[in-house]
C-alpha atoms as a PDB file:
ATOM      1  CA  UNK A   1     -23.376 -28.935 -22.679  1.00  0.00           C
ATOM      2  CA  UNK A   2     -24.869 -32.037 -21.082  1.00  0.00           C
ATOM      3  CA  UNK A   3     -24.734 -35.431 -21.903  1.00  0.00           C
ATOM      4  CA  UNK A   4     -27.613 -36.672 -23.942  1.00  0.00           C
ATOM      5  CA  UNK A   5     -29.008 -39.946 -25.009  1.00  0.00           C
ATOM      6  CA  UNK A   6     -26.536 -40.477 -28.020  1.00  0.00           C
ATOM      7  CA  UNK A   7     -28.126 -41.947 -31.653  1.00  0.00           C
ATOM      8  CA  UNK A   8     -28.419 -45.740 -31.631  1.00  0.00           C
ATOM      9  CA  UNK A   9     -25.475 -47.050 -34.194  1.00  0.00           C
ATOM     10  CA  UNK A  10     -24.234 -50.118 -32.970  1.00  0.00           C
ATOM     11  CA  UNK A  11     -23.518 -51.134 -29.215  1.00  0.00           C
ATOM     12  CA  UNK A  12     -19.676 -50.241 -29.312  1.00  0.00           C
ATOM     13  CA  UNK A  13     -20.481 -47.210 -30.951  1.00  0.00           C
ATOM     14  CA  UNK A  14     -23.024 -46.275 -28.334  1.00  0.00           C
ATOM     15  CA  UNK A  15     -20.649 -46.714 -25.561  1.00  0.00           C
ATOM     16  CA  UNK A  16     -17.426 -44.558 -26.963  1.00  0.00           C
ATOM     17  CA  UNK A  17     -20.473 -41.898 -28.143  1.00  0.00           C
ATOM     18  CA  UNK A  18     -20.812 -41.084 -24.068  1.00  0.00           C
ATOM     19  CA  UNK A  19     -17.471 -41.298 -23.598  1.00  0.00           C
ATOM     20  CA  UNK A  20     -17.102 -38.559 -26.014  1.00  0.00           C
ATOM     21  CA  UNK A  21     -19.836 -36.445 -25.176  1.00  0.00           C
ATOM     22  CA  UNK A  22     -18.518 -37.030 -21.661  1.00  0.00           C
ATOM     23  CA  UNK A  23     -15.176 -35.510 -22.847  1.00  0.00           C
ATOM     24  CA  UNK A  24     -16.684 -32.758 -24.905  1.00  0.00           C
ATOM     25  CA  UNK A  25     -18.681 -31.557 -21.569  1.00  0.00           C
ATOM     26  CA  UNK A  26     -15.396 -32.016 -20.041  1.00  0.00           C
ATOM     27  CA  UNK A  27     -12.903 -30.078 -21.717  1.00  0.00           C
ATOM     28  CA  UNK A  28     -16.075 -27.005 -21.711  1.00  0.00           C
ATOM     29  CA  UNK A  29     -16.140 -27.003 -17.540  1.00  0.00           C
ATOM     30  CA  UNK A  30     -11.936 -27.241 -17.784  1.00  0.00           C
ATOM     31  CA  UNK A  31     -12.006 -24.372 -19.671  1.00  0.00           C
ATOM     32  CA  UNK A  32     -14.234 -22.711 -17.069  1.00  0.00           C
ATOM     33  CA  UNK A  33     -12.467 -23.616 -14.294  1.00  0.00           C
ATOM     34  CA  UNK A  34      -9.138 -22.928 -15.413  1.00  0.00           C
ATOM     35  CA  UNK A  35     -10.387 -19.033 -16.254  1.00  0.00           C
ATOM     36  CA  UNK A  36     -11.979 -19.414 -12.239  1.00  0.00           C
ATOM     37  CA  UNK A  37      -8.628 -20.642 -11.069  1.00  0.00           C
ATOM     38  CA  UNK A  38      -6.809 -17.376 -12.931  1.00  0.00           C
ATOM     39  CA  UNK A  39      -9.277 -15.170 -11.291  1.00  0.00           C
ATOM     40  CA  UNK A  40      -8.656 -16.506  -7.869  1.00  0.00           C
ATOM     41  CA  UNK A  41      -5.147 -15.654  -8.184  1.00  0.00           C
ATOM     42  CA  UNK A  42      -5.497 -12.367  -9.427  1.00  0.00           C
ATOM     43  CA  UNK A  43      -7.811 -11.252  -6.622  1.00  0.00           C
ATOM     44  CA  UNK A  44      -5.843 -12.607  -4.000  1.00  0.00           C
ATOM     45  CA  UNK A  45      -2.847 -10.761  -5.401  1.00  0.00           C
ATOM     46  CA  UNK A  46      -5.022  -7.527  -5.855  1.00  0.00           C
ATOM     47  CA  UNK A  47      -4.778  -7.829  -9.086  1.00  0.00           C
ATOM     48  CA  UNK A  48      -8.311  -6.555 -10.134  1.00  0.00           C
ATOM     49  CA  UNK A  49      -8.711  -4.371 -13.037  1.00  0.00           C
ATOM     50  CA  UNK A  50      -8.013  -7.193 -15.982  1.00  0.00           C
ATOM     51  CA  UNK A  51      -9.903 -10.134 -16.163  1.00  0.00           C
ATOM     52  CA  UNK A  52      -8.784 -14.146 -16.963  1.00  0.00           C
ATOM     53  CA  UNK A  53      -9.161 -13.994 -20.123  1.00  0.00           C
ATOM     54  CA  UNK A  54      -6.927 -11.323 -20.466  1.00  0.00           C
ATOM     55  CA  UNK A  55      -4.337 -12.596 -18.139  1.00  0.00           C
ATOM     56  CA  UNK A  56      -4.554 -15.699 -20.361  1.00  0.00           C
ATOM     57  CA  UNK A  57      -3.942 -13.596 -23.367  1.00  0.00           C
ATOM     58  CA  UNK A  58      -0.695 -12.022 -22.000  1.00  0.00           C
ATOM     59  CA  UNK A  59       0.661 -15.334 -20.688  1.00  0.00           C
ATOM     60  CA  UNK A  60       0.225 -16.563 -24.291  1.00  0.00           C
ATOM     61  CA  UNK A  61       1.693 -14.089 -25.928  1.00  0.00           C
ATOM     62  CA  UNK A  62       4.700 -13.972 -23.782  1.00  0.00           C
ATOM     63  CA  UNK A  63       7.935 -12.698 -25.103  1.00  0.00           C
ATOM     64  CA  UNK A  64       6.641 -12.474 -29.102  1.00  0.00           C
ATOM     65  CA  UNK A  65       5.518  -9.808 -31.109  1.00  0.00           C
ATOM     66  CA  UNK A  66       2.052 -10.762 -32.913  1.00  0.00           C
ATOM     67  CA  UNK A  67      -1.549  -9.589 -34.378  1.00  0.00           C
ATOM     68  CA  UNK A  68      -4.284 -10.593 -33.657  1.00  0.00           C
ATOM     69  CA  UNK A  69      -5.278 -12.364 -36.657  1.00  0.00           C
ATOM     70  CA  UNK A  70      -1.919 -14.242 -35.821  1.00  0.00           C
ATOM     71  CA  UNK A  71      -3.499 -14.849 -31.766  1.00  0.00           C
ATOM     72  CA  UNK A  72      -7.048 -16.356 -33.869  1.00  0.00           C
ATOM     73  CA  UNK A  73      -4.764 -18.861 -36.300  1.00  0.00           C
ATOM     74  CA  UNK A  74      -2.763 -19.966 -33.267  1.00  0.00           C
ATOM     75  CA  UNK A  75      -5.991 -20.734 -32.258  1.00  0.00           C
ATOM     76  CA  UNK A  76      -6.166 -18.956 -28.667  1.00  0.00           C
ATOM     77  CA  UNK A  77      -9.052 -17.152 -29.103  1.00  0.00           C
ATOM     78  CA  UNK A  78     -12.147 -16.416 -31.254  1.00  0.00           C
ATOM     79  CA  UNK A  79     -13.963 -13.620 -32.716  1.00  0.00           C
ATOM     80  CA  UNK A  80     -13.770  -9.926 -32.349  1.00  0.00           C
ATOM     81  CA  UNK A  81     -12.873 -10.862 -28.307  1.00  0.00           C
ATOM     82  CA  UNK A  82      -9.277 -10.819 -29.427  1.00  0.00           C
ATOM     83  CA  UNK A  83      -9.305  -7.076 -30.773  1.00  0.00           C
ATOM     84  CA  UNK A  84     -11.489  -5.837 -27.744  1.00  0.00           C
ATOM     85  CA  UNK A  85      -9.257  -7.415 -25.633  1.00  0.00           C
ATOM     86  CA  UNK A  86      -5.702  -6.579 -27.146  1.00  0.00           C
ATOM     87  CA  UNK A  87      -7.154  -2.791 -27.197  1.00  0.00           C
ATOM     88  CA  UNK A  88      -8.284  -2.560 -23.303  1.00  0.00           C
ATOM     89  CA  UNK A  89      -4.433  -3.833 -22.531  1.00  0.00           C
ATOM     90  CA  UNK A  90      -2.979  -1.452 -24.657  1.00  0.00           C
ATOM     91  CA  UNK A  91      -5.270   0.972 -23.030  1.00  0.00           C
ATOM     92  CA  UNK A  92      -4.095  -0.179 -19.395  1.00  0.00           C
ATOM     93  CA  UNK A  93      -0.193  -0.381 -20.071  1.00  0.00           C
ATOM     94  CA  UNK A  94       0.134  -4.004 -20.296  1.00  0.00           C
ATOM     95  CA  UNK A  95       0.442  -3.999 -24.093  1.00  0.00           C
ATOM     96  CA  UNK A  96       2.552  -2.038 -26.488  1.00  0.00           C
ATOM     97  CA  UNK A  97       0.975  -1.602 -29.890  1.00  0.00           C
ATOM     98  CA  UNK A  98       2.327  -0.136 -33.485  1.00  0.00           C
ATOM     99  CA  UNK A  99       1.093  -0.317 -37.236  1.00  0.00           C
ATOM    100  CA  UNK A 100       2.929  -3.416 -38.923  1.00  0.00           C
ATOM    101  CA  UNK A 101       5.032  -1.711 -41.884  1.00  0.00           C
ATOM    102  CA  UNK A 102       4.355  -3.707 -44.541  1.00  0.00           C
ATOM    103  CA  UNK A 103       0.252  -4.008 -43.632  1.00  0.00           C
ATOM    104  CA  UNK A 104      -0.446  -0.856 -42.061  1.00  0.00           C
ATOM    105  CA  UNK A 105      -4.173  -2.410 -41.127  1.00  0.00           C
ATOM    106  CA  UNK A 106      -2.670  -4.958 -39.158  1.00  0.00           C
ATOM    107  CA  UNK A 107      -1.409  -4.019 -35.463  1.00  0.00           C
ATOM    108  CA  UNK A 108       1.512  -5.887 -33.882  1.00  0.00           C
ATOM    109  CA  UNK A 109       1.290  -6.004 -29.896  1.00  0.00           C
ATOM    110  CA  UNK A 110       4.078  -7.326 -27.665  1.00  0.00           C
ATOM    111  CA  UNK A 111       3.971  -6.947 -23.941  1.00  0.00           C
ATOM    112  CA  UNK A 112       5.217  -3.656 -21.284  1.00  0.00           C
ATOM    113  CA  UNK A 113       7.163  -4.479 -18.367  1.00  0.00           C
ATOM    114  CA  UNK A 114       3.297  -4.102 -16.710  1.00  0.00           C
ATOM    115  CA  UNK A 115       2.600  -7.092 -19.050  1.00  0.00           C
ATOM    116  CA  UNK A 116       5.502  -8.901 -18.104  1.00  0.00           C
ATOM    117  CA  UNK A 117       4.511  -8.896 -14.635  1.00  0.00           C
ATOM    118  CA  UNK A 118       1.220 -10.516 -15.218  1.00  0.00           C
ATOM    119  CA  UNK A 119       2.625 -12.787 -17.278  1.00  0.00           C
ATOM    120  CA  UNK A 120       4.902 -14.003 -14.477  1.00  0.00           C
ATOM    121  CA  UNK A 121       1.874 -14.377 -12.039  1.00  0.00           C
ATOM    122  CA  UNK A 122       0.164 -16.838 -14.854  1.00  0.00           C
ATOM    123  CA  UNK A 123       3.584 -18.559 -15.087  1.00  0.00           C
ATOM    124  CA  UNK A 124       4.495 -18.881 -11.287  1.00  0.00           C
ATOM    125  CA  UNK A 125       0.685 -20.304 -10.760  1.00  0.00           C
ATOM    126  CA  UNK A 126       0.732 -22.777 -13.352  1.00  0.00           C
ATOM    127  CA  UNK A 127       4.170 -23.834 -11.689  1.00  0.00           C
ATOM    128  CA  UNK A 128       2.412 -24.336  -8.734  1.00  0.00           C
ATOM    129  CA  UNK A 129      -0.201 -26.518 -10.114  1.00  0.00           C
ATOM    130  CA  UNK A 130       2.586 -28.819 -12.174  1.00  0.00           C
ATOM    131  CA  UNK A 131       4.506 -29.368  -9.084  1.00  0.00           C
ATOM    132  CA  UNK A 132       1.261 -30.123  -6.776  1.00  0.00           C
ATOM    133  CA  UNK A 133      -0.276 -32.071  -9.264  1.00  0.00           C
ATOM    134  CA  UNK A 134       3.120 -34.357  -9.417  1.00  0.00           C
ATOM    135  CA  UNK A 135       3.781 -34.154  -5.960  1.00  0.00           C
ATOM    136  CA  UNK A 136       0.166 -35.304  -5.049  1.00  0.00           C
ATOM    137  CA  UNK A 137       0.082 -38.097  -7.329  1.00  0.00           C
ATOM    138  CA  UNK A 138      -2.733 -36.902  -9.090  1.00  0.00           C
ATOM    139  CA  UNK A 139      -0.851 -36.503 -12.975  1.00  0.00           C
ATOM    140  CA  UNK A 140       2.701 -37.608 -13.453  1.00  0.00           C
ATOM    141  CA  UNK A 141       4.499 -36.835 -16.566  1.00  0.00           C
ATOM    142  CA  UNK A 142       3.250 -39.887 -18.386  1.00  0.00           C
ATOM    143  CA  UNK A 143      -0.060 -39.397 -17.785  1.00  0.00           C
ATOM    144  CA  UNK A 144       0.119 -35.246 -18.912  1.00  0.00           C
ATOM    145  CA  UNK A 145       1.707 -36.477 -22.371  1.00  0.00           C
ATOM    146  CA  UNK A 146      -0.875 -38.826 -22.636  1.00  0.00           C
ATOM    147  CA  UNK A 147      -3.471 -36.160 -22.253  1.00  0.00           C
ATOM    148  CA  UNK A 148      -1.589 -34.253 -24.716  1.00  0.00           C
ATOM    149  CA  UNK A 149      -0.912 -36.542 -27.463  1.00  0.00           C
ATOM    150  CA  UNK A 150      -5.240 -37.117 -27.205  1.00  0.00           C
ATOM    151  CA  UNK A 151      -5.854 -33.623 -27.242  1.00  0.00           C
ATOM    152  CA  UNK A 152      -3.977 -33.191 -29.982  1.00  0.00           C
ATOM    153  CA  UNK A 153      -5.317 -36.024 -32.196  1.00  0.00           C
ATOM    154  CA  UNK A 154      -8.714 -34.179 -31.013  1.00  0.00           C
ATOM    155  CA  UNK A 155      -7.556 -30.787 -32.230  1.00  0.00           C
ATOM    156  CA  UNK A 156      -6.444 -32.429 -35.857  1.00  0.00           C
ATOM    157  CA  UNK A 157      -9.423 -34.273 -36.292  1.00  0.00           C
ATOM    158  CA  UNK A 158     -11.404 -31.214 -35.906  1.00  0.00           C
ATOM    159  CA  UNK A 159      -9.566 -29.252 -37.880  1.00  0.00           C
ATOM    160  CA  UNK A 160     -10.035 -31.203 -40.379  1.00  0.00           C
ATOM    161  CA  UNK A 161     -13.543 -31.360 -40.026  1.00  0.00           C
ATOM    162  CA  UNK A 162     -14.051 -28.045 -40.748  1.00  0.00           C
ATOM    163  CA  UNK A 163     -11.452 -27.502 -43.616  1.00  0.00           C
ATOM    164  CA  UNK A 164     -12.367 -30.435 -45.275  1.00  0.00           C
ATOM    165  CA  UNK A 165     -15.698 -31.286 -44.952  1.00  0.00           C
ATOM    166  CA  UNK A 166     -17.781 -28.202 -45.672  1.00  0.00           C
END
């Protein structure tokens, strides 16, 4: 995404329209970087047959049992990625899978000891980041809730956009 000429409303308007579209490009080339930052780890641990997204998935999922239509309402991830993905880790070992009970369509995954282990990686490097990021003065823990609490109000407001609106 790059930041565009916004529509002429009103001068005020105009100016927080490129700070948005400044976020919006933003939050895209996090997003990017943090899956680059997860794949840097996992090839300098030798960690090479699953990829960031993956690793992302498993760090998510952690300790609970879940589907993935459960994963796509949390809202992790989108699409059909979720199922392709959650079926290559069961296929490696990193995932156990069985047929919910009541739904037998839906399939509940929760993580092997092999997914543990990732998990922990994903865990120990974000560690690493929180403490550097503190200890370099780059984000202390007022400024990380302040990014939250926008994020958040970000998240809502689209939310609502698209249950509301259409």
């Amino acid at each position: 995404m790059s930041i565009q000429e916004p529509v002429n409303r009103n001068p005020r308007s105009k100016d927080f329209m490129v700070g948005y579209l400044e976020a919006l490009s933003l939050v895209e080339r996090l997003h990017r970087l943090l899956l680059d930052v997860v794949k840097d780890e996992f090839e300098r641990v030798g960690v090479l047959e699953i990829n960031a997204v993956q690793a992302l998935l498993l760090f998510n999922i952690g300790d609970h049992e879940v589907t993935a239509g459960e994963l796509k309402s949390r809202g992790y991830y989108q699409g059909s990625n979720v199922s392709y993905n959650l079926k290559k880790l069961v296929e490696m070992g990193y995932m156990h899978h069985q047929r919910c009970e009541i739904d037998r369509r839906s399939v509940r995954v929760r993580l092997t000891e092999k997914g543990r282990k990732i998990r922990a990686i994903v865990g120990e490097l974000f560690a690493r980041h929180a403490d550097g990021l503190m200890a370099k003065g780059v984000l202390g823990p007022d400024g990380i809730s302040e990014i939250t609490v926008s994020l958040k109000r970000m998240e809502r407001y689209w939310t609502d956009q698209i249950r509301y609106i259409y």
